[in-house]
Protein backbone atom coordinates (compact mmCIF):
# COMPACT_ATOMS: atom_id res chain seq x y z
CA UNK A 1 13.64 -12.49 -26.61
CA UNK A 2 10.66 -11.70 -24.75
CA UNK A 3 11.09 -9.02 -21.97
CA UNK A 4 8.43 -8.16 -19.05
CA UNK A 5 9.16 -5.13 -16.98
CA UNK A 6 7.49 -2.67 -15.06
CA UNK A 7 7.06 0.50 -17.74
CA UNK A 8 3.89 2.19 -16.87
CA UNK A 9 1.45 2.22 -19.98
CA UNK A 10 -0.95 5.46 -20.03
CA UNK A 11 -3.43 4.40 -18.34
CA UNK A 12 -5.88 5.42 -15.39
CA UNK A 13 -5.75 2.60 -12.98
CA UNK A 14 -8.55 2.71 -10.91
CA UNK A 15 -6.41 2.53 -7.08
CA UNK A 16 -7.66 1.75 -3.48
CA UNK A 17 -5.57 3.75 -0.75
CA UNK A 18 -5.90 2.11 2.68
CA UNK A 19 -4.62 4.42 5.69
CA UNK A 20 -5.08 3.93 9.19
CA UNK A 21 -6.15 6.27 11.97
CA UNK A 22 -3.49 4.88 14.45
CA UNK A 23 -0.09 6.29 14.05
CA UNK A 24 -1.92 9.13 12.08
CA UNK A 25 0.34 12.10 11.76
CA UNK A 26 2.82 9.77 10.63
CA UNK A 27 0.41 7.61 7.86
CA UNK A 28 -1.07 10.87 6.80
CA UNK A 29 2.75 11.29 5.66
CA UNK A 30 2.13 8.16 4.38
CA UNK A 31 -1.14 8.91 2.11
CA UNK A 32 0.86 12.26 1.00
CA UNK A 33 3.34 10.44 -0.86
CA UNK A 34 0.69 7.95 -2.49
CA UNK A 35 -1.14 10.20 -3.79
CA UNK A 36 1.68 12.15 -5.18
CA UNK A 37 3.12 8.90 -6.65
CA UNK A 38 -0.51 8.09 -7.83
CA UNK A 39 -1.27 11.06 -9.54
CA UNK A 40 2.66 11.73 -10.93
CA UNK A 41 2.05 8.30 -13.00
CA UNK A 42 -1.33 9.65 -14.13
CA UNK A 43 -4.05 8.68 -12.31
CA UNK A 44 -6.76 10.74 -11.38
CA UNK A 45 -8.49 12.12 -8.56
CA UNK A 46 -11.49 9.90 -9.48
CA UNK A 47 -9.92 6.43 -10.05
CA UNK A 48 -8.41 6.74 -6.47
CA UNK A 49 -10.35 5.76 -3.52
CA UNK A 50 -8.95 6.56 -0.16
CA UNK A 51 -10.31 3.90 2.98
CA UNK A 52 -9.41 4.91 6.42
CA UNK A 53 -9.60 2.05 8.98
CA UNK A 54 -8.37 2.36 12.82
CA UNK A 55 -5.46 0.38 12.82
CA UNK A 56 -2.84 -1.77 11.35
CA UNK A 57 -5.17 -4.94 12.05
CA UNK A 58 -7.98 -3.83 10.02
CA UNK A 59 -5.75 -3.50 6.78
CA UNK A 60 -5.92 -7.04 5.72
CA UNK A 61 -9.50 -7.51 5.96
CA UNK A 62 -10.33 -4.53 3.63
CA UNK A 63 -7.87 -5.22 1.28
CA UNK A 64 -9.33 -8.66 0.97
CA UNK A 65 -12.67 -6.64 0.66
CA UNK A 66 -11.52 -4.54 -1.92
CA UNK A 67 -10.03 -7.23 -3.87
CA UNK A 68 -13.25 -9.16 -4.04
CA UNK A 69 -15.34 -5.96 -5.17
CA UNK A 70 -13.36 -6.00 -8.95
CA UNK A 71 -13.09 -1.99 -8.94
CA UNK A 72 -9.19 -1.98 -8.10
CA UNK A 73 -6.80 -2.88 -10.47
CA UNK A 74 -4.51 -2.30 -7.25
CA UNK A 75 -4.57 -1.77 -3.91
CA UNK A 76 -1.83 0.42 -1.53
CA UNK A 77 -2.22 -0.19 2.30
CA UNK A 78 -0.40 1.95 4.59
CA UNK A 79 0.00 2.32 8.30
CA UNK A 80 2.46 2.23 10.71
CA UNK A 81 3.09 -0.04 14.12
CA UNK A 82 5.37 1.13 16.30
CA UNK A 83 7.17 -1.78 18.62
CA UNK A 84 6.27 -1.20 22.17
CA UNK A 85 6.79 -2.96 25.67
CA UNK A 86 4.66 -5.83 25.24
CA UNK A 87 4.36 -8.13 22.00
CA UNK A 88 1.24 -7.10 20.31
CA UNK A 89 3.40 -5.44 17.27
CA UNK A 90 4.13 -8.86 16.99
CA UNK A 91 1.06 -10.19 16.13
CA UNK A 92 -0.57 -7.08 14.59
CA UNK A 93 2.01 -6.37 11.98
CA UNK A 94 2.89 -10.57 11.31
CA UNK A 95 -1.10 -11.20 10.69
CA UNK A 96 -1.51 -7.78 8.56
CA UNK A 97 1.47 -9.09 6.44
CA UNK A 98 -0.05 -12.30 6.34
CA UNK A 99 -3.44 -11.76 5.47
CA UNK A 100 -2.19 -8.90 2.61
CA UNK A 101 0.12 -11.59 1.16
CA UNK A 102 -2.88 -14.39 1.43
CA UNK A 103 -5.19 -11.20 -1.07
CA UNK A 104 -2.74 -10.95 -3.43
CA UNK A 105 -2.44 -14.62 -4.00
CA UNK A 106 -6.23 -15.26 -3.81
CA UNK A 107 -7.28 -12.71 -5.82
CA UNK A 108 -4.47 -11.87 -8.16
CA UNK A 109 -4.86 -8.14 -7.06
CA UNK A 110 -1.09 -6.36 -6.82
CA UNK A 111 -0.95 -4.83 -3.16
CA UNK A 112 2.09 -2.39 -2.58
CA UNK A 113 3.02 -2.72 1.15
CA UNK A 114 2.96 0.40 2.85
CA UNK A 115 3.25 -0.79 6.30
CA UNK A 116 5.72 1.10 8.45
CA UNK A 117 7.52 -1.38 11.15
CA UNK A 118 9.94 0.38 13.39
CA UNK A 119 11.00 0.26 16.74
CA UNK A 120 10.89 3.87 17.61
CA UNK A 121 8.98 7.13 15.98
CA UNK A 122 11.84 8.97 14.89
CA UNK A 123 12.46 5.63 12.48
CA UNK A 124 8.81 5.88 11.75
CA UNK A 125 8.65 9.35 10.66
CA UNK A 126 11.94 9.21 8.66
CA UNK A 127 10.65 6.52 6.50
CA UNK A 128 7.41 8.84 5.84
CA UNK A 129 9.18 11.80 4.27
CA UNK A 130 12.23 12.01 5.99
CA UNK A 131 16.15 10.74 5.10
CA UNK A 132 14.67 7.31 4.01
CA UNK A 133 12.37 8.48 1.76
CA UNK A 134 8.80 8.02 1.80
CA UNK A 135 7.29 4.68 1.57
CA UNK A 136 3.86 6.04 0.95
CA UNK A 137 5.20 6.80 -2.34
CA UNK A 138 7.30 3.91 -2.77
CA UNK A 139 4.34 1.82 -2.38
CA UNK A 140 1.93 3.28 -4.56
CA UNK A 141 4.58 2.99 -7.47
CA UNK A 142 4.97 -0.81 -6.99
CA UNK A 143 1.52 -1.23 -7.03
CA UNK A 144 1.76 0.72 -10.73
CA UNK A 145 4.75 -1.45 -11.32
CA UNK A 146 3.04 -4.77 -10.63
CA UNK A 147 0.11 -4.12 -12.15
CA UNK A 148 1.92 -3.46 -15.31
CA UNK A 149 3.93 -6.71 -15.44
CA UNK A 150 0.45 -8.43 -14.55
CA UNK A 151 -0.78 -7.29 -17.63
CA UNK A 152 2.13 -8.49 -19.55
CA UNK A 153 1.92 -11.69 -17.95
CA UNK A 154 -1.79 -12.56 -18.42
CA UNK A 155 -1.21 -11.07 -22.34
């Protein structure tokens, strides 16, 4: 029986990090526990490039961007949109979903989806290093993960 899962092999992955500026005490949580994840599973400080956009919005765009360039073997895109009065969370974390999912399919480049959706910041912050964990982290290890049973995959 053939069996794919998501060991790590040694190697240094070269990594894209996308943070945002918005929400920024709370992604910079975020990038924390990516980097820690990152470099836990090996990779170094120079096969790890860190982007900072301005918002959630911008997230999709550069990891199409990034995709495209052939450097990454994975991307991790973090940020954090925080439901307000008025529906634009809506539309800025449904199209930054969108257009992350639309990368990976298009380009075969893993993406590990580090996008914090909450209603308040207290759920915002406890998802970036509080009692839920950190999802900083969480998503820079899937990206490791995927990338891994990529490999298997494509042989």
């Amino acid at each position: 029986m053939n069996k794919i899962s998501s060991e790590k092999v040694n190697k240094n992955y070269n990594i894209a990090v996308i943070t945002t500026k918005w929400n920024e005490i709370i992604t910079e949580k975020l990038l924390s526990g990516s980097i820690e994840a990152l470099t836990k599973h090996g990779i170094t400080d120079e096969n790890i490039t860190v982007v900072t956009v301005d918002g959630a919005y911008e997230i999709a765009l550069t990891c199409n961007a990034l995709a495209k360039t052939k450097r990454y073997d994975g991307i991790v895109a973090l940020g954090c949109v925080i439901r307000g009065e008025t529906p634009h969370f809506d539309f800025v974390a449904g199209d930054c979903s969108r257009g992350i999912t639309d990368t990976m399919l298009e380009t075969g480049v893993p993406i590990g989806f580090g996008l914090l959706t909450t209603d308040t910041s207290e759920q915002a912050f406890a998802r970036a290093g509080g009692a839920k964990g950190n999802k900083g982290y969480e998503s820079a290890e899937t990206t490791l993960n995927m990338i891994t049973i990529l490999e298997q995959i494509k042989g």
